[in-house]
Protein backbone atom coordinates (compact mmCIF):
# COMPACT_ATOMS: atom_id res chain seq x y z
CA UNK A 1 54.87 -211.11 115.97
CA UNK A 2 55.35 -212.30 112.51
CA UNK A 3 58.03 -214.94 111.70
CA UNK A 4 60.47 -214.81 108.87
CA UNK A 5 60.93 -217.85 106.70
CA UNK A 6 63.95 -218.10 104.45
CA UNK A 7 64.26 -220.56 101.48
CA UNK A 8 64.96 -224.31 102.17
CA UNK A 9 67.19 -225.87 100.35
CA UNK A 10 65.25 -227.88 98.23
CA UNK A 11 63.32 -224.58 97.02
CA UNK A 12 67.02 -223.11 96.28
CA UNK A 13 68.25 -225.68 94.31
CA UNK A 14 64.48 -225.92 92.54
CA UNK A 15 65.12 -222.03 91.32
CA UNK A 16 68.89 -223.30 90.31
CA UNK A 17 67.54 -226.13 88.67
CA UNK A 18 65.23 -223.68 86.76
CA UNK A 19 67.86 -220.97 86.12
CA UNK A 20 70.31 -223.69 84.59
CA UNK A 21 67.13 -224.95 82.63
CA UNK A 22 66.29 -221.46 81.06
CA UNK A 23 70.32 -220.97 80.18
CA UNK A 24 70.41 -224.00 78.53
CA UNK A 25 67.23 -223.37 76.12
CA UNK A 26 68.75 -219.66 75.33
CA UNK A 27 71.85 -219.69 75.27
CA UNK A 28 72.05 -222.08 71.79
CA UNK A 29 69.30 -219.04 70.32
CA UNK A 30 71.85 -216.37 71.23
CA UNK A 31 74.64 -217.99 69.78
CA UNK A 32 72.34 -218.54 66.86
CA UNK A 33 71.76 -215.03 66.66
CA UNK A 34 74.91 -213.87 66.87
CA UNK A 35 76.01 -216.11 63.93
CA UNK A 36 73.30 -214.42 61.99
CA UNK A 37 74.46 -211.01 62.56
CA UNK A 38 77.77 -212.13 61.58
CA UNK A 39 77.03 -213.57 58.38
CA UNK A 40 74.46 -210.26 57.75
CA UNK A 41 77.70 -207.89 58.05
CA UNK A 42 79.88 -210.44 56.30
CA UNK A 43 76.90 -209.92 53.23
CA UNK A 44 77.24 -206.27 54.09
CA UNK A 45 80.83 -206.51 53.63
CA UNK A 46 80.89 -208.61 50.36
CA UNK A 47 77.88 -206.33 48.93
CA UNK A 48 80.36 -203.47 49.63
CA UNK A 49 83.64 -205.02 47.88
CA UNK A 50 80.98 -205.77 44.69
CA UNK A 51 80.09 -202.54 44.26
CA UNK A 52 84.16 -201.37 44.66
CA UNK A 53 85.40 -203.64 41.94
CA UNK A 54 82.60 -202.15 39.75
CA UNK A 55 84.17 -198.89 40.71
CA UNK A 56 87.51 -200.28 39.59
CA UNK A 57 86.71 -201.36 36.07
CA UNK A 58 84.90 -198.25 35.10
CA UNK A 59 88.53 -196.47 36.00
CA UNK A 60 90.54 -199.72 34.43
CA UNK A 61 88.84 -200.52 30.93
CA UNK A 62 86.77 -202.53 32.48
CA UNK A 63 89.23 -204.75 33.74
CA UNK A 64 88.64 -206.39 37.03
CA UNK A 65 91.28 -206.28 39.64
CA UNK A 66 94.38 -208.73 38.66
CA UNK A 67 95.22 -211.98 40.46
CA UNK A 68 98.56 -210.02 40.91
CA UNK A 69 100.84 -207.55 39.93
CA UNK A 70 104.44 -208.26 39.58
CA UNK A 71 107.47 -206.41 40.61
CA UNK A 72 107.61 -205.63 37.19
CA UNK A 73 104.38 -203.85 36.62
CA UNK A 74 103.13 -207.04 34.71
CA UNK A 75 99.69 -208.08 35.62
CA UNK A 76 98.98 -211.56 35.87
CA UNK A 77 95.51 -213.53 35.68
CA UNK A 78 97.18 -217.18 36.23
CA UNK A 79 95.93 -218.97 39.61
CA UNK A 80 98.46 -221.27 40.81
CA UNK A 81 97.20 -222.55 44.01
CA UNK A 82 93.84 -222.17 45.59
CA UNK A 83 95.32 -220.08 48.41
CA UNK A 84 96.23 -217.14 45.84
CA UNK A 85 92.75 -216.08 45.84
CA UNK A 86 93.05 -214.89 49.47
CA UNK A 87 96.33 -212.72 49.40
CA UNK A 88 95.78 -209.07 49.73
CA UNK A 89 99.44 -208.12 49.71
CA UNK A 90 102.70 -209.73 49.62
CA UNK A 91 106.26 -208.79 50.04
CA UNK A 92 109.08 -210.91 48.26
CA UNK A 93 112.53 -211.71 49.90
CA UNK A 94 114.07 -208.38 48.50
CA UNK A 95 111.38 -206.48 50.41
CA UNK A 96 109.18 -205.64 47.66
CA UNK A 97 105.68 -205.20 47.99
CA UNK A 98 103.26 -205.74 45.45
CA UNK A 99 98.87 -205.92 45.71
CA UNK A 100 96.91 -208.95 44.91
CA UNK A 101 93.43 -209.47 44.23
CA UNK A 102 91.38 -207.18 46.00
CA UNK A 103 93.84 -205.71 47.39
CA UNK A 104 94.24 -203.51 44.35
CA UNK A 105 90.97 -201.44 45.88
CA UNK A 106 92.68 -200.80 48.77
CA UNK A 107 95.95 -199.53 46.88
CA UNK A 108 93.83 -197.26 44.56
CA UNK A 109 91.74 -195.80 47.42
CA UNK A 110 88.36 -197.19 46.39
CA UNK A 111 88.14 -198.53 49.55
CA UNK A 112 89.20 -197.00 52.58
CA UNK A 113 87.73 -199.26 55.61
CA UNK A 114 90.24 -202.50 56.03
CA UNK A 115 87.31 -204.26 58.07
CA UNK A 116 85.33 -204.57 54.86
CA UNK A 117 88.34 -207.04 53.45
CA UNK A 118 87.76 -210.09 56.25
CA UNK A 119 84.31 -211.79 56.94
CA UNK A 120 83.63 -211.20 60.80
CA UNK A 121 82.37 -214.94 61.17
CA UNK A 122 83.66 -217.09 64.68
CA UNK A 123 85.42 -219.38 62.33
CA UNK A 124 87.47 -216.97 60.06
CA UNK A 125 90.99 -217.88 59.57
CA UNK A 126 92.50 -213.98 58.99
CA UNK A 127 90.82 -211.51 60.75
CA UNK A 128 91.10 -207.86 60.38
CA UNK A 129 92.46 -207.70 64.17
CA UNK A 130 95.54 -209.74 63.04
CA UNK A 131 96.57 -206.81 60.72
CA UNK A 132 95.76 -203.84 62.85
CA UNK A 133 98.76 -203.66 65.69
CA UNK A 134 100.25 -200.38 64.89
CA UNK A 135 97.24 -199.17 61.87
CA UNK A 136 95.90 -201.83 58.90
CA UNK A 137 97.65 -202.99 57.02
CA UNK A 138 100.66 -204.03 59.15
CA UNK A 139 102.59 -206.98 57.77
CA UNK A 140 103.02 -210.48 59.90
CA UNK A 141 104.48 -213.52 59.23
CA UNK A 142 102.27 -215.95 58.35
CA UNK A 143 104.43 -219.03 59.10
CA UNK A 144 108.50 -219.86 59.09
CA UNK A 145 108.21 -221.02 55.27
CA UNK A 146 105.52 -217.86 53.86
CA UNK A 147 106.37 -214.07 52.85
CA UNK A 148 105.28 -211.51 54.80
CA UNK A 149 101.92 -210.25 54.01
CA UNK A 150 98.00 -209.68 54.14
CA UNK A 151 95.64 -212.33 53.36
CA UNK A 152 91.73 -212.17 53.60
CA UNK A 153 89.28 -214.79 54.19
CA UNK A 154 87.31 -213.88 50.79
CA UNK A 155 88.33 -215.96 47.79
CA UNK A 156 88.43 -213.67 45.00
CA UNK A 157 87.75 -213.93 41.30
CA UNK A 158 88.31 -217.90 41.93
CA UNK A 159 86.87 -219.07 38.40
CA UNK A 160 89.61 -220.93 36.03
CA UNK A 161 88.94 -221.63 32.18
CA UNK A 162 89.62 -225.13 32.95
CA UNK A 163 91.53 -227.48 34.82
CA UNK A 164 94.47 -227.82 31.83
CA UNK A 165 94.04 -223.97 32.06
CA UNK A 166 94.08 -221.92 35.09
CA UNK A 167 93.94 -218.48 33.94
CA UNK A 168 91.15 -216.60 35.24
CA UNK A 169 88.19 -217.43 33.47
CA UNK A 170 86.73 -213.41 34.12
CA UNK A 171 89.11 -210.28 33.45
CA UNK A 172 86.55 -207.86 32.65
CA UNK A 173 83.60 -206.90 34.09
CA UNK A 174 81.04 -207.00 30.70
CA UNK A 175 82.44 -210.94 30.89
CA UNK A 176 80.91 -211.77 33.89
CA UNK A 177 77.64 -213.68 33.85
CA UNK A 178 75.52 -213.68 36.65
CA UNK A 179 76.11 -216.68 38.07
CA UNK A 180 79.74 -215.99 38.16
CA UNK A 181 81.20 -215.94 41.43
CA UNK A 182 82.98 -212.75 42.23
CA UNK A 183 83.83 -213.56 45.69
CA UNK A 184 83.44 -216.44 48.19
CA UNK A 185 83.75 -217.41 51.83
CA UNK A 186 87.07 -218.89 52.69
CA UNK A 187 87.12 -222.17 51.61
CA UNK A 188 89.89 -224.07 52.96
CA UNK A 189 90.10 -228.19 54.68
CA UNK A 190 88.61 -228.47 57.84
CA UNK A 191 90.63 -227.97 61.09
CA UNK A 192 88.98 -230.65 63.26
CA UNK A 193 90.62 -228.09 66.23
CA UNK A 194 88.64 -225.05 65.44
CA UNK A 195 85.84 -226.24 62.98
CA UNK A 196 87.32 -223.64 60.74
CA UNK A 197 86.11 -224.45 56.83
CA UNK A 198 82.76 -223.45 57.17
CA UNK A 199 82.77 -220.05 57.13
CA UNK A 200 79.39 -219.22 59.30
CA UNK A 201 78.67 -222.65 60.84
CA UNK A 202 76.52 -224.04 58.29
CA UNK A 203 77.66 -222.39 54.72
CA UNK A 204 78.79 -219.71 52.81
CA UNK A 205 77.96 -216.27 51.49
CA UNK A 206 79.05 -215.83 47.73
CA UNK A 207 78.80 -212.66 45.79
CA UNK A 208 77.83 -213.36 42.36
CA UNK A 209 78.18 -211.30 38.93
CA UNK A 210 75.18 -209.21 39.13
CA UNK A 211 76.24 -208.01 42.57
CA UNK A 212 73.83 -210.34 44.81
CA UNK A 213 74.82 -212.09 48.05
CA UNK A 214 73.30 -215.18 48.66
CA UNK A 215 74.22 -218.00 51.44
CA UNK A 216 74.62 -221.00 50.24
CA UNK A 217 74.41 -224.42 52.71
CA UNK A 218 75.28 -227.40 50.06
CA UNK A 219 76.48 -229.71 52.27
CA UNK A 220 78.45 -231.39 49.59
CA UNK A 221 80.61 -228.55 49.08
CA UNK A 222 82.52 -229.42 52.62
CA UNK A 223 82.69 -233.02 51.93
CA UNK A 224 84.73 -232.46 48.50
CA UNK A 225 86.63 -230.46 50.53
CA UNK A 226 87.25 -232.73 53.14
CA UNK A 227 87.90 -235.48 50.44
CA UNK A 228 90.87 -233.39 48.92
CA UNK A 229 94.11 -234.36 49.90
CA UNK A 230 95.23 -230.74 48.75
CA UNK A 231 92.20 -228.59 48.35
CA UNK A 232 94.49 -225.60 49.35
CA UNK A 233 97.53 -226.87 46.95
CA UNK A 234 96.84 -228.07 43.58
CA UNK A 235 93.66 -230.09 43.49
CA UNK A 236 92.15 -228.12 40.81
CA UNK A 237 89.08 -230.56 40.14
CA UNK A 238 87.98 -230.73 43.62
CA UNK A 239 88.19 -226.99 43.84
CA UNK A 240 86.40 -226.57 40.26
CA UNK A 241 83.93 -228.79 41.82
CA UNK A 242 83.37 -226.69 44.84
CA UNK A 243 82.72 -223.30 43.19
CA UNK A 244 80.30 -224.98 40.39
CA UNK A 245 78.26 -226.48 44.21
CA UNK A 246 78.26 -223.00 45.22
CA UNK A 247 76.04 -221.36 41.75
């Protein structure tokens, strides 16, 4: 008769041991990987809205898509605030709605998937999901003090002539050099909480003039952010600063 040996313990918690040891080495690749595919789809998605606002001009004189549009019809290519680059939509106390920024491709039917509008990275501080309760675009309340609205995590068109004059330094497409940036990855301050203000981990995708996406990791970029005391308000140099890091 033959005997049947089971596993000791030490030989069980050797195989643990080993288990644990394998997780540990893969699971940082995986999450790796998964940030990759992220930022691939968010350069899918910002390839996507390049070739759109090209669509645009040719139907608009060549104009690119306004800053925003007021309740009066009148088109407006000041930037206020940093933050202005990333509303999509926006309705005022009276209930009217008006489209900002890229939003304008949506409202003309030039594009017709709502994912393409918000980078799919771990970090991303609107996400299409936040819009999509009863069918995109469905209005929330940002916070007690904001309008209700859409916002994106692309900054769009985020160029100013200078810092005495923040008009948009682009409005039509035959002005746009190469290096221009078109759109960016949300750049906002850094929520020690969630890490949020790097977009994928380490940088930033930008979509430039000529329609390429490139990732950009200038480290600096973050710590003139970080050094801001109101990078999303009306700290125009650091922000100037930031987009010239990105070229």
């Amino acid at each position: 008769m033959h005997k049947q040996h089971g596993f000791t313990l030490i030989e069980l918690l050797v195989v643990i041991a080993i288990i644990a040891l394998l997780m540990g080495i893969l699971m940082p690749a995986l999450r790796s990987a998964r940030e990759q595919a992220r930022r691939t789809v968010c350069s899918a998605h910002m390839h996507d809205l390049g070739i759109s606002i090209n669509l645009y001009s040719e139907h608009e004189d060549g104009f690119l898509p306004a800053l925003r549009v007021g309740q009066d019809g009148a088109v407006r290519y000041n930037q206020d605030v940093n933050h202005h680059a990333r509303w999509w939509r926006i309705h005022n106390q009276a209930g009217q709605m008006s489209y900002w920024n890229l939003g304008l491709l949506w409202k003309t039917e030039i594009v017709e998937n709502g994912k393409i509008f918000f980078c799919p990275g771990a970090k991303a501080a609107f996400e299409y999901k936040d819009y999509t309760e009863e069918g995109f675009p469905t209005d929330i309340q940002i916070s007690a003090t904001s309008s209700r609205g859409v916002r994106v995590p692309y900054s769009y068109n985020p160029e100013c002539i200078s810092l005495s004059d923040r008009t948009r330094k682009y409005k039509k497409m035959p002005e746009l050099k190469t290096s221009a940036l078109l759109v960016v990855d949300h750049l906002t301050t850094t929520n020690p909480a969630t890490g949020a203000g790097i977009a994928h981990g380490k940088g930033w995708n930008v979509l430039r003039g000529d329609n390429s996406v490139a990732f950009s990791v200038n480290r600096e970029v973050q710590d003139v952010i970080d050094a801001s005391n109101s990078f999303d308000g009306k700290d125009y140099e650091a922000l100037d600063k930031v987009l010239q890091l990105l070229k």
